[in-house]
N, C-alpha and C. Protein backbone atom coordinates (compact mmCIF):
# COMPACT_ATOMS: atom_id res chain seq x y z
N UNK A 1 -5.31 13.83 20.78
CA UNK A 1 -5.80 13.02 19.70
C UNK A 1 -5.56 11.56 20.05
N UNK A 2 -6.68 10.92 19.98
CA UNK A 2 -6.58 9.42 20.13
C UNK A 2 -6.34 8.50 19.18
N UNK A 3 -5.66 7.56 19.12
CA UNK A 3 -5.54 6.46 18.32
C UNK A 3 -6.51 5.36 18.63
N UNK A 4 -7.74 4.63 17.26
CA UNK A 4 -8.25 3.76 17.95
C UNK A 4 -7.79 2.16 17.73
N UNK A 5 -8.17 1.57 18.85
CA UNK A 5 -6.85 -0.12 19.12
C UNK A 5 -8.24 -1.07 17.96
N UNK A 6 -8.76 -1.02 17.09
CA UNK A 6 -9.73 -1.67 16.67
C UNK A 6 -8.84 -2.49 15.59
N UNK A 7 -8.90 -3.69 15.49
CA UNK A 7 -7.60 -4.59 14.74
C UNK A 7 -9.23 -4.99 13.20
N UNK A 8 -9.80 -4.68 12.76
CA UNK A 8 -10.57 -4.85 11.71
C UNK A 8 -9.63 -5.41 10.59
N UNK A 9 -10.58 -6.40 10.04
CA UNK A 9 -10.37 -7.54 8.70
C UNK A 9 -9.54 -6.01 7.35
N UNK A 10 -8.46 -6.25 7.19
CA UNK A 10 -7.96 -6.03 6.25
C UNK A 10 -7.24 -6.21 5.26
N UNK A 11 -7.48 -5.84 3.48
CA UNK A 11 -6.59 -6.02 2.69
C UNK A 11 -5.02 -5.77 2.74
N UNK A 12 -4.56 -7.40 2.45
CA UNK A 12 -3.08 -6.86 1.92
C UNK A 12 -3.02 -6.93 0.39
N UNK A 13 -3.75 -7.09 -0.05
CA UNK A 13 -3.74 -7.03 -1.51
C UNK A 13 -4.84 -6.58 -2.49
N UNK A 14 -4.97 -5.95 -3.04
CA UNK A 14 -6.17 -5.71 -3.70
C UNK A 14 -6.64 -7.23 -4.96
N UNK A 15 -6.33 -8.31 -4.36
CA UNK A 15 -6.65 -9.13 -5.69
C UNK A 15 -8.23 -9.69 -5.50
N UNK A 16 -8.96 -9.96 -6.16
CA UNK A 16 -10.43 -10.34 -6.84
C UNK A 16 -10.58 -11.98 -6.70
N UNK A 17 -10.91 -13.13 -6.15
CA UNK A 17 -11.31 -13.83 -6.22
C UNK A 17 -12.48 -14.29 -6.98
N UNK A 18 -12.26 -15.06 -7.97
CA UNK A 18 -13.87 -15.22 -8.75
C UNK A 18 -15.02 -15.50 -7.93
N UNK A 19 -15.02 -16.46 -6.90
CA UNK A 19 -16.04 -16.81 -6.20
C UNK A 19 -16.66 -16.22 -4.98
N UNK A 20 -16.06 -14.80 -5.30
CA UNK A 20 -16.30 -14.08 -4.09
C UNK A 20 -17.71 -13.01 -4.64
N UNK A 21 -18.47 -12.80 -3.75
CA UNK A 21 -19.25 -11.43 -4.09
C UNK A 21 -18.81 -10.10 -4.69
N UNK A 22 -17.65 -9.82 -4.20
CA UNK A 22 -17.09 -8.40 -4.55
C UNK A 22 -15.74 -8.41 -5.59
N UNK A 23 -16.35 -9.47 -6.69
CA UNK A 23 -14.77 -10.05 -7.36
C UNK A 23 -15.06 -8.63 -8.32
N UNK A 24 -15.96 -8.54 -9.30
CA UNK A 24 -15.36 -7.40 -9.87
C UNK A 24 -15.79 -5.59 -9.57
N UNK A 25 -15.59 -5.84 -8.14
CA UNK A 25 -15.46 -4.35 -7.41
C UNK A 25 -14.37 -4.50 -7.34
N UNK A 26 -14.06 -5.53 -6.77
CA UNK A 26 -12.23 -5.38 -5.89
C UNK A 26 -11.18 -5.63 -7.57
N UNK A 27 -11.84 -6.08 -8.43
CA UNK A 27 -11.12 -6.26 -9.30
C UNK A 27 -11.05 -4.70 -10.60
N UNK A 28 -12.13 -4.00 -10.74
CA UNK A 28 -12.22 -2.56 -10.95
C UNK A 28 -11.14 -1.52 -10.16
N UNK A 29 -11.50 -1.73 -9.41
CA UNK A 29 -10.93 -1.05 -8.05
C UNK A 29 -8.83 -1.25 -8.31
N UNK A 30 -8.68 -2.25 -8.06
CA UNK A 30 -7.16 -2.46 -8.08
C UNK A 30 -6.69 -2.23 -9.96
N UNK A 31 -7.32 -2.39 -10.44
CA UNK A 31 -6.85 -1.67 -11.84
C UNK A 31 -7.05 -0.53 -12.09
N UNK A 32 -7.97 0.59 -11.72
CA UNK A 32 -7.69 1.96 -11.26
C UNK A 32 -6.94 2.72 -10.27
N UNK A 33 -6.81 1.58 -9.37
CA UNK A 33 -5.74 2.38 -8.68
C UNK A 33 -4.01 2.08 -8.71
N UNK A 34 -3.87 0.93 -9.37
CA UNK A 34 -2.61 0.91 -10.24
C UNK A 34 -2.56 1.46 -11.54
N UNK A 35 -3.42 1.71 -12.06
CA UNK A 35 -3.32 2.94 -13.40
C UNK A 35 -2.95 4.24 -12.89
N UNK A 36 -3.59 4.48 -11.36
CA UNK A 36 -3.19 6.28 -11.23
C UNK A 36 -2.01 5.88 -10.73
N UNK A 37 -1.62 5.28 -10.03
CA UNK A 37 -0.20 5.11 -9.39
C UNK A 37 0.96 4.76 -10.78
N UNK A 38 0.15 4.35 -11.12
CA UNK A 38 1.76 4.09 -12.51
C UNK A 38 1.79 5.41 -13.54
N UNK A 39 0.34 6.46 -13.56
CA UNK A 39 0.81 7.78 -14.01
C UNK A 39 1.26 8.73 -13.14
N UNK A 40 0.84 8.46 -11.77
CA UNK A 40 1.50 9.94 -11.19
C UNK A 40 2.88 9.34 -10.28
N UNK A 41 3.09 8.12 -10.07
CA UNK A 41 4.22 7.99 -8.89
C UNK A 41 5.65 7.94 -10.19
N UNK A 42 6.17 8.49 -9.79
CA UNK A 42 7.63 8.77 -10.35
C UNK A 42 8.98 8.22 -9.13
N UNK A 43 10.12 8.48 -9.99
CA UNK A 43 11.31 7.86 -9.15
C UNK A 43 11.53 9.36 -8.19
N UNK A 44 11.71 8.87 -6.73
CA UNK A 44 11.51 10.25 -6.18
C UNK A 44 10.58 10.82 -5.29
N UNK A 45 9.34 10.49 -5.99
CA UNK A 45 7.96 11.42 -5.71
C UNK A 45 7.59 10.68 -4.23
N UNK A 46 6.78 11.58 -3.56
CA UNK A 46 6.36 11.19 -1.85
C UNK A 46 4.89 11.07 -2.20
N UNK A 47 4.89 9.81 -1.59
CA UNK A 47 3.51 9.50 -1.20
C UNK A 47 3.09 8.90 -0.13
N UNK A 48 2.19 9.41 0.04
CA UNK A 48 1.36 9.40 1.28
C UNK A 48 -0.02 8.44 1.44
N UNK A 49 0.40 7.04 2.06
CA UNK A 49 -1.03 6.19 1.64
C UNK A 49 -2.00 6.47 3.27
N UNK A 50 -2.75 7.07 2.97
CA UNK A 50 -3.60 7.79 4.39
C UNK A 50 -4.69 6.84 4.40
N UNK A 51 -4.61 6.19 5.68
CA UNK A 51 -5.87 4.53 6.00
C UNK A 51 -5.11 3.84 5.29
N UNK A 52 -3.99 3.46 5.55
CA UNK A 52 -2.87 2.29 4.80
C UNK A 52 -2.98 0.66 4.78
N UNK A 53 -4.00 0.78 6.48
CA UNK A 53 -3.73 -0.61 6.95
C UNK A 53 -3.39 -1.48 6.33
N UNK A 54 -3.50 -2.51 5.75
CA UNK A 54 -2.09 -3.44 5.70
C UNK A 54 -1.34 -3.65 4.37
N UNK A 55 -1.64 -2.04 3.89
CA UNK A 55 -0.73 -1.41 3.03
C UNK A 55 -0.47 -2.59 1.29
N UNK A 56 -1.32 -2.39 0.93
CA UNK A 56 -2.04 -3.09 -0.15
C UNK A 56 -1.00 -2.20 -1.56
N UNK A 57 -0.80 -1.62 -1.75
CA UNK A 57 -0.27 -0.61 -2.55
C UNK A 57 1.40 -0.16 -2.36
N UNK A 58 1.24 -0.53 -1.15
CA UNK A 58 3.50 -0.48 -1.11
C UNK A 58 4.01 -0.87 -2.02
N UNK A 59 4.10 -1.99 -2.34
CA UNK A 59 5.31 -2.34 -3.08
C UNK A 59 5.50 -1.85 -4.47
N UNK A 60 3.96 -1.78 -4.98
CA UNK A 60 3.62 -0.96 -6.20
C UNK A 60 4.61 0.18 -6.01
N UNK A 61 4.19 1.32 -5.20
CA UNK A 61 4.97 2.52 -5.08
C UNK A 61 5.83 2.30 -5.12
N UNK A 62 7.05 2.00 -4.15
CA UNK A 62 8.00 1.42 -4.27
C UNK A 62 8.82 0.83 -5.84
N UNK A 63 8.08 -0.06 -6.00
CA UNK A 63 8.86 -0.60 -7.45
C UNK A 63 8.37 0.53 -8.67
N UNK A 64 7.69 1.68 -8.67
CA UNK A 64 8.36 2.40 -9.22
C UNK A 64 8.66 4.00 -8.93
N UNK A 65 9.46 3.67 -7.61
CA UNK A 65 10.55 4.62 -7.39
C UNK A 65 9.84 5.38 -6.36
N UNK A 66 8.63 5.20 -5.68
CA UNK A 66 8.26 6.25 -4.59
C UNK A 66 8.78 6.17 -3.37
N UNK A 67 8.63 7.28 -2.48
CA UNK A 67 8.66 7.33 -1.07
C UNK A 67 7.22 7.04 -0.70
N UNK A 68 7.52 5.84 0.25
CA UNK A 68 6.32 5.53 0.50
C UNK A 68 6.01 5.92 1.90
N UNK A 69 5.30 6.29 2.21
CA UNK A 69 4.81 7.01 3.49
C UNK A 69 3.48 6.51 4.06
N UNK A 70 3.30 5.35 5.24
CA UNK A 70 2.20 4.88 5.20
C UNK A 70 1.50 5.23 6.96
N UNK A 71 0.15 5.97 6.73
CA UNK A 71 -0.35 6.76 7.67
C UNK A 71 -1.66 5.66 7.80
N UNK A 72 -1.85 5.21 9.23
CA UNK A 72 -3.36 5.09 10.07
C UNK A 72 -3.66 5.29 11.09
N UNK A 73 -4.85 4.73 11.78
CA UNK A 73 -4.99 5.06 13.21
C UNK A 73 -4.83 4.25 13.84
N UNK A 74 -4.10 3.09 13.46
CA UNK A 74 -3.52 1.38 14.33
C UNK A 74 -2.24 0.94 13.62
N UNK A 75 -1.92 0.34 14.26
CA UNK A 75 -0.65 -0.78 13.62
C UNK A 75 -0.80 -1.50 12.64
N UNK A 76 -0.49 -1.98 11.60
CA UNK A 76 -0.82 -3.03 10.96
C UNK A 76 -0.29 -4.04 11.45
N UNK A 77 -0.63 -5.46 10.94
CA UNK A 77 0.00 -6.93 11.63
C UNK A 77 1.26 -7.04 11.25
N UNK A 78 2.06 -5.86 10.02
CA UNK A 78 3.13 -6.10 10.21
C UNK A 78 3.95 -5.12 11.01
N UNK A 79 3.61 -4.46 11.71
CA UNK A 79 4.13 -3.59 12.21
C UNK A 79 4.91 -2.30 11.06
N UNK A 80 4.20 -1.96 9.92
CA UNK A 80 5.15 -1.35 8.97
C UNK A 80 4.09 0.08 8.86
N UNK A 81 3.37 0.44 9.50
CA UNK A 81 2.79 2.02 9.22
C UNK A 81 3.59 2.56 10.56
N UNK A 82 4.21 3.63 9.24
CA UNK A 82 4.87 4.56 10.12
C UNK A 82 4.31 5.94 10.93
N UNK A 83 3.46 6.34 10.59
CA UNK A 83 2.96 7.61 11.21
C UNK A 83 1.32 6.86 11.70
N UNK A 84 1.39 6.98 12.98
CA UNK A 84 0.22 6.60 13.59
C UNK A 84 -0.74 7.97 14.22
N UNK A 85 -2.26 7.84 13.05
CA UNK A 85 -2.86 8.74 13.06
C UNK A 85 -3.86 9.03 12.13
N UNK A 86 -5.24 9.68 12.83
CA UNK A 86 -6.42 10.36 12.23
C UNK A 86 -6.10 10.73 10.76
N UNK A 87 -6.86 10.50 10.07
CA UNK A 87 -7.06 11.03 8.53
C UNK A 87 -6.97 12.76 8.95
N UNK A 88 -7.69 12.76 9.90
CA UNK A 88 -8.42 14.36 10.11
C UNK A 88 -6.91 14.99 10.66
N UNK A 89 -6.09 14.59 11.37
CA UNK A 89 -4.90 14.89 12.11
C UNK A 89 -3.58 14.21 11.79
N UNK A 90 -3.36 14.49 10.44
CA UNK A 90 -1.88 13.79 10.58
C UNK A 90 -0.58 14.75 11.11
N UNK A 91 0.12 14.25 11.61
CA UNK A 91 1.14 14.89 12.27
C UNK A 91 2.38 15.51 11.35
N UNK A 92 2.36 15.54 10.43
CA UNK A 92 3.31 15.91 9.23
C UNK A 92 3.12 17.06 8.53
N UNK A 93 4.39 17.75 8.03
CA UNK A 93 4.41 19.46 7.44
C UNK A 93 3.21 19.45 6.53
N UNK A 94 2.75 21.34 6.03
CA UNK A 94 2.32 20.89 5.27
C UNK A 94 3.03 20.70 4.03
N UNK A 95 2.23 20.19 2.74
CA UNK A 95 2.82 20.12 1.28
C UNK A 95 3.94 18.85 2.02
N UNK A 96 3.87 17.51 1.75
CA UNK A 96 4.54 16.22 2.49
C UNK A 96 4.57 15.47 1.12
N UNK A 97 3.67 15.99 0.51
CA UNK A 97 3.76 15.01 -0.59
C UNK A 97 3.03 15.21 -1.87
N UNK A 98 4.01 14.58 -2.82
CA UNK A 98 3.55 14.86 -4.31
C UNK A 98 1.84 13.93 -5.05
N UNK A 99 1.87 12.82 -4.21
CA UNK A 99 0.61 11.97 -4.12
C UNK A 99 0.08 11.24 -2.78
N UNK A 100 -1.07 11.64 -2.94
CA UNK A 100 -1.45 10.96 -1.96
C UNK A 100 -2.96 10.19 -2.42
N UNK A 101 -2.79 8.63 -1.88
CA UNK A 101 -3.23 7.83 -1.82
C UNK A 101 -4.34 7.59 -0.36
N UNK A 102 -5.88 7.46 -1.05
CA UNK A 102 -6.85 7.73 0.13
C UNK A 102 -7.57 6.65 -0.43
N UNK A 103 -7.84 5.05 -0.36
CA UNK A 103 -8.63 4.07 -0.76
C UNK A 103 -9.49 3.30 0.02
N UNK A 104 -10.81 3.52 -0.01
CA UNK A 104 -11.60 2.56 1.00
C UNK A 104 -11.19 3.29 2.00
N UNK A 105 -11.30 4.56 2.54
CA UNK A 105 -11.28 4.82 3.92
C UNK A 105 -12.35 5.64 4.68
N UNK A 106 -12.35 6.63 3.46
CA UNK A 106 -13.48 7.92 3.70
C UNK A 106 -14.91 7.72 4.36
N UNK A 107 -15.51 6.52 3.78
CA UNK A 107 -16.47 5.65 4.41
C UNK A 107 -16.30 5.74 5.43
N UNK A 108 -15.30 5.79 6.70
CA UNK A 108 -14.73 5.19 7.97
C UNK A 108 -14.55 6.19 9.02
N UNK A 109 -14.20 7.83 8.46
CA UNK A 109 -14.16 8.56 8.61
C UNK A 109 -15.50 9.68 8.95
N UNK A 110 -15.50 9.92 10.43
CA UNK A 110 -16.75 10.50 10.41
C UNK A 110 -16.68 11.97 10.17
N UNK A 111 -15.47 12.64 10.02
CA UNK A 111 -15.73 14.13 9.47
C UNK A 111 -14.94 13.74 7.94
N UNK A 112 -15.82 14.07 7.25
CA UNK A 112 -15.05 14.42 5.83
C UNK A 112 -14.78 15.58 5.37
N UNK A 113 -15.45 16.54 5.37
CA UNK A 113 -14.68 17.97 4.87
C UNK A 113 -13.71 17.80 6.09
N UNK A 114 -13.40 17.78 7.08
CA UNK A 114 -12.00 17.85 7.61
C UNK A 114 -10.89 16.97 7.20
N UNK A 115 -11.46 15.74 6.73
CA UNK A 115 -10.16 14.75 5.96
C UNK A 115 -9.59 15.37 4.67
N UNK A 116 -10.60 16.01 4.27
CA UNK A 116 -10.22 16.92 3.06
C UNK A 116 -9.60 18.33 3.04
N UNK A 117 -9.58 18.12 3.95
CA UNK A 117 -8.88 19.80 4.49
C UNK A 117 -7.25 19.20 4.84
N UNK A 118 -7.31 17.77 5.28
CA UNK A 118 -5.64 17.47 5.66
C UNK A 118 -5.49 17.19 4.68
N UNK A 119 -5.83 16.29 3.55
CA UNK A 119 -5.30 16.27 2.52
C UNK A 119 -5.41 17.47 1.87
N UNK A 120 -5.59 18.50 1.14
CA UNK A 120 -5.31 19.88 0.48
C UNK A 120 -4.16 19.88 1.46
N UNK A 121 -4.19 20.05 2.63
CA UNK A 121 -3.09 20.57 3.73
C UNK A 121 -1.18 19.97 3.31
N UNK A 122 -1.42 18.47 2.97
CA UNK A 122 -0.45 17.16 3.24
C UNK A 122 -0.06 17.60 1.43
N UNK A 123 -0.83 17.95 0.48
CA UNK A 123 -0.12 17.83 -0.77
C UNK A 123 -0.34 18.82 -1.16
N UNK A 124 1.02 18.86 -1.93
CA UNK A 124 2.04 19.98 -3.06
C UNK A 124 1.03 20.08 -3.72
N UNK A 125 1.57 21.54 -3.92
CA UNK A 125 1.24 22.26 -5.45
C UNK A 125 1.47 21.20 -6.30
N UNK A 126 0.32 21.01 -7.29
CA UNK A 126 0.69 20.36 -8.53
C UNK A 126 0.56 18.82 -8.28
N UNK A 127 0.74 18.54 -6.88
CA UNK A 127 0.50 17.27 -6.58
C UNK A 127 -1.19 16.22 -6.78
N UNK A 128 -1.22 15.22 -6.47
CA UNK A 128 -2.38 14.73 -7.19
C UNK A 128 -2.82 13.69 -5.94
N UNK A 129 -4.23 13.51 -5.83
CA UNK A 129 -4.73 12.88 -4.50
C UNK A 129 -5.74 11.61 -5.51
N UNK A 130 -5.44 10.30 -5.23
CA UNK A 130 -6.47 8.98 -5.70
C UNK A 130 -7.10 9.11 -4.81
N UNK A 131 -8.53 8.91 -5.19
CA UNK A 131 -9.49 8.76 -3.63
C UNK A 131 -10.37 7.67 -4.26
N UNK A 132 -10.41 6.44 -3.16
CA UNK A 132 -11.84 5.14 -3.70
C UNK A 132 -12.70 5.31 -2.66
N UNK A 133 -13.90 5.17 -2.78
CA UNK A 133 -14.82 4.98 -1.16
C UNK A 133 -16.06 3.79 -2.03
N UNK A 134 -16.64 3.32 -1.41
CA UNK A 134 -17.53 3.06 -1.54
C UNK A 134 -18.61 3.47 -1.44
N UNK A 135 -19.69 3.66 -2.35
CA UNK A 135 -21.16 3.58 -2.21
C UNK A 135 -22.16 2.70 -1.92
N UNK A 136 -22.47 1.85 -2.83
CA UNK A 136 -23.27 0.22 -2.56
C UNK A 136 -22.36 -0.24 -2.10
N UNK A 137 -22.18 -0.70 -0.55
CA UNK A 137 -21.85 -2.15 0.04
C UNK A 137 -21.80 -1.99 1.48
N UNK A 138 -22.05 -3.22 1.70
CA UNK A 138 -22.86 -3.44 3.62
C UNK A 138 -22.34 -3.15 4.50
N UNK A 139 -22.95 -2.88 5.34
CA UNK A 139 -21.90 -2.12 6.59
C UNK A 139 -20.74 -3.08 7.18
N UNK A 140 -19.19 -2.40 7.22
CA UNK A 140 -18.19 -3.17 7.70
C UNK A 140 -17.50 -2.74 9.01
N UNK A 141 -16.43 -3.06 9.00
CA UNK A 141 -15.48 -3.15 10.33
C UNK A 141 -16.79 -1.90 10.90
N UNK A 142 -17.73 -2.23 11.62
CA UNK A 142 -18.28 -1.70 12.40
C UNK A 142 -17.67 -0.93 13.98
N UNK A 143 -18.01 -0.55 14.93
CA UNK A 143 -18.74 0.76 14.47
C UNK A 143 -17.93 1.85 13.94
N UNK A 144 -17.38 1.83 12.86
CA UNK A 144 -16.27 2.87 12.44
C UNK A 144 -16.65 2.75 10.68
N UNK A 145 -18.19 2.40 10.73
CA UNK A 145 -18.47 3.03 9.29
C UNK A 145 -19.78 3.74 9.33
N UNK A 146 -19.43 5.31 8.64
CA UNK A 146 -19.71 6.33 8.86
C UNK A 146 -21.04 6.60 7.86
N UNK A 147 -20.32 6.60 6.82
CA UNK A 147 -20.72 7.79 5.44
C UNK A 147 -20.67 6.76 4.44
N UNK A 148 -21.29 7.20 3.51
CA UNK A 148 -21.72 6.64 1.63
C UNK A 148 -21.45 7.87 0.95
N UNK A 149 -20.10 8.12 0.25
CA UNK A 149 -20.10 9.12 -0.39
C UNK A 149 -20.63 9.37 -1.74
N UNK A 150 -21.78 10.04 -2.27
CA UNK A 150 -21.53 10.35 -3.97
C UNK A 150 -20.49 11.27 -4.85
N UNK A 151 -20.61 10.90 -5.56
CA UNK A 151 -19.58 12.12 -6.46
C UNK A 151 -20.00 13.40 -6.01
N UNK A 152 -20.96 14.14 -5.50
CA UNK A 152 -21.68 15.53 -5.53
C UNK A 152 -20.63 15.53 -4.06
N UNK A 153 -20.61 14.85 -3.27
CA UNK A 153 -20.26 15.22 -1.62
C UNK A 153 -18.57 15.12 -1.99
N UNK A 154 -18.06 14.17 -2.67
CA UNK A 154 -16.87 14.19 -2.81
C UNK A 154 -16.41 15.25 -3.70
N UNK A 155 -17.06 15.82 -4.55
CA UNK A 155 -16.78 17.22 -5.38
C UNK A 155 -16.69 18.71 -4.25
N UNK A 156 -17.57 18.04 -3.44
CA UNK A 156 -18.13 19.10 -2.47
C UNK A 156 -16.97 19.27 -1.28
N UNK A 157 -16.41 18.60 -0.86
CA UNK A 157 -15.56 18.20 0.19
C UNK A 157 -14.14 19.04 -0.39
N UNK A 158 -13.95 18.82 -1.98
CA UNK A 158 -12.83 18.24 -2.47
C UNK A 158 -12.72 20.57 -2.49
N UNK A 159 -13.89 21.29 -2.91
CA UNK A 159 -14.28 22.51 -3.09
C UNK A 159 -14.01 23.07 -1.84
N UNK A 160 -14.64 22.83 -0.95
CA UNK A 160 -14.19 23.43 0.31
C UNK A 160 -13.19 23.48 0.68
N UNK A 161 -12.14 22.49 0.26
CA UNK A 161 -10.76 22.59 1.06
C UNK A 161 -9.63 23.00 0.21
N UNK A 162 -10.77 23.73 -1.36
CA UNK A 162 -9.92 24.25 -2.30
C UNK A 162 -8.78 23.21 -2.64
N UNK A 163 -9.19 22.66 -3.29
CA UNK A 163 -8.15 21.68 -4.31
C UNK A 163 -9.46 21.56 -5.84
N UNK A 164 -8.61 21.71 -6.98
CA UNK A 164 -8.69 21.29 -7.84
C UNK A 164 -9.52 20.11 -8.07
N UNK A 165 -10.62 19.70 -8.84
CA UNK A 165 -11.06 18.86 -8.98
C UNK A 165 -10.96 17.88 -9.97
């Protein structure tokens, strides 16, 4: 399994600039995914941020009470992802974690029922998976964008690898 060295433009923060094009995507976006993180992360609970790069969502976890566990297929600029590796191939038991965190990546990913097969694989019983991808928006960190998911393919993905929807 290869790791790829591609250093692509990434968030450390999910914040919204007004004068930007994508102010209230990125601004939708980071208030849903600190709403699921402030209902499912507990003091304790393991999570797993899979496509972490430059780990936009740590400290959140962290400040309230997670194990944060941050998985990609490069380094970030701070040197702080610890498990280096494929969505499709992470190197860890199964059942690793009580949440797992999948934002803006799936797009990037050229097998998806297999990313969905490691995640069912990576989380507990009972455990709970956030997933964001995009639909409408222009092709990025090229050539490592894949797919446009709808709800039907992500229902579909989510069925095959038997998890709960």
């Amino acid at each position: 399994m290869k790791t790829r060295t591609v250093k692509p433009l990434r968030r450390n923060e999910y914040r919204a600039i007004f004068h930007k094009a994508d102010y209230f995507v990125i601004q939708h976006l980071a208030n849903f995914i600190e709403s699921e993180l402030m209902n499912f992360v507990k003091p304790g609970k393991t999570v797993g941020d899979l496509g972490c790069g430059e780990q936009p969502m740590r400290k959140l976890i962290e400040e309230l009470g997670g194990i944060y566990t941050g998985v990609d297929f490069s380094q970030n600029s701070q040197n702080t992802v610890q498990v280096l590796a494929s969505i499709t191939e992470v190197p860890l038991p199964d059942n690793s974690f009580d949440v797992i965190l999948c934002t803006e990546v799936l797009d990037h990913v050229p097998d998806t029922y297999r990313a969905f097969q490691e995640m069912a694989r990576l989380i507990k019983t009972g455990g709970h998976i956030i997933i964001t991808s995009p639909f409408s928006y222009p092709l990025h960190e090229e050539p490592y964008d894949f797919v446009r998911l709808t709800p039907y393919q992500v229902q579909e993905a989510a069925k095959k690898a038997i998890l709960k929807f």
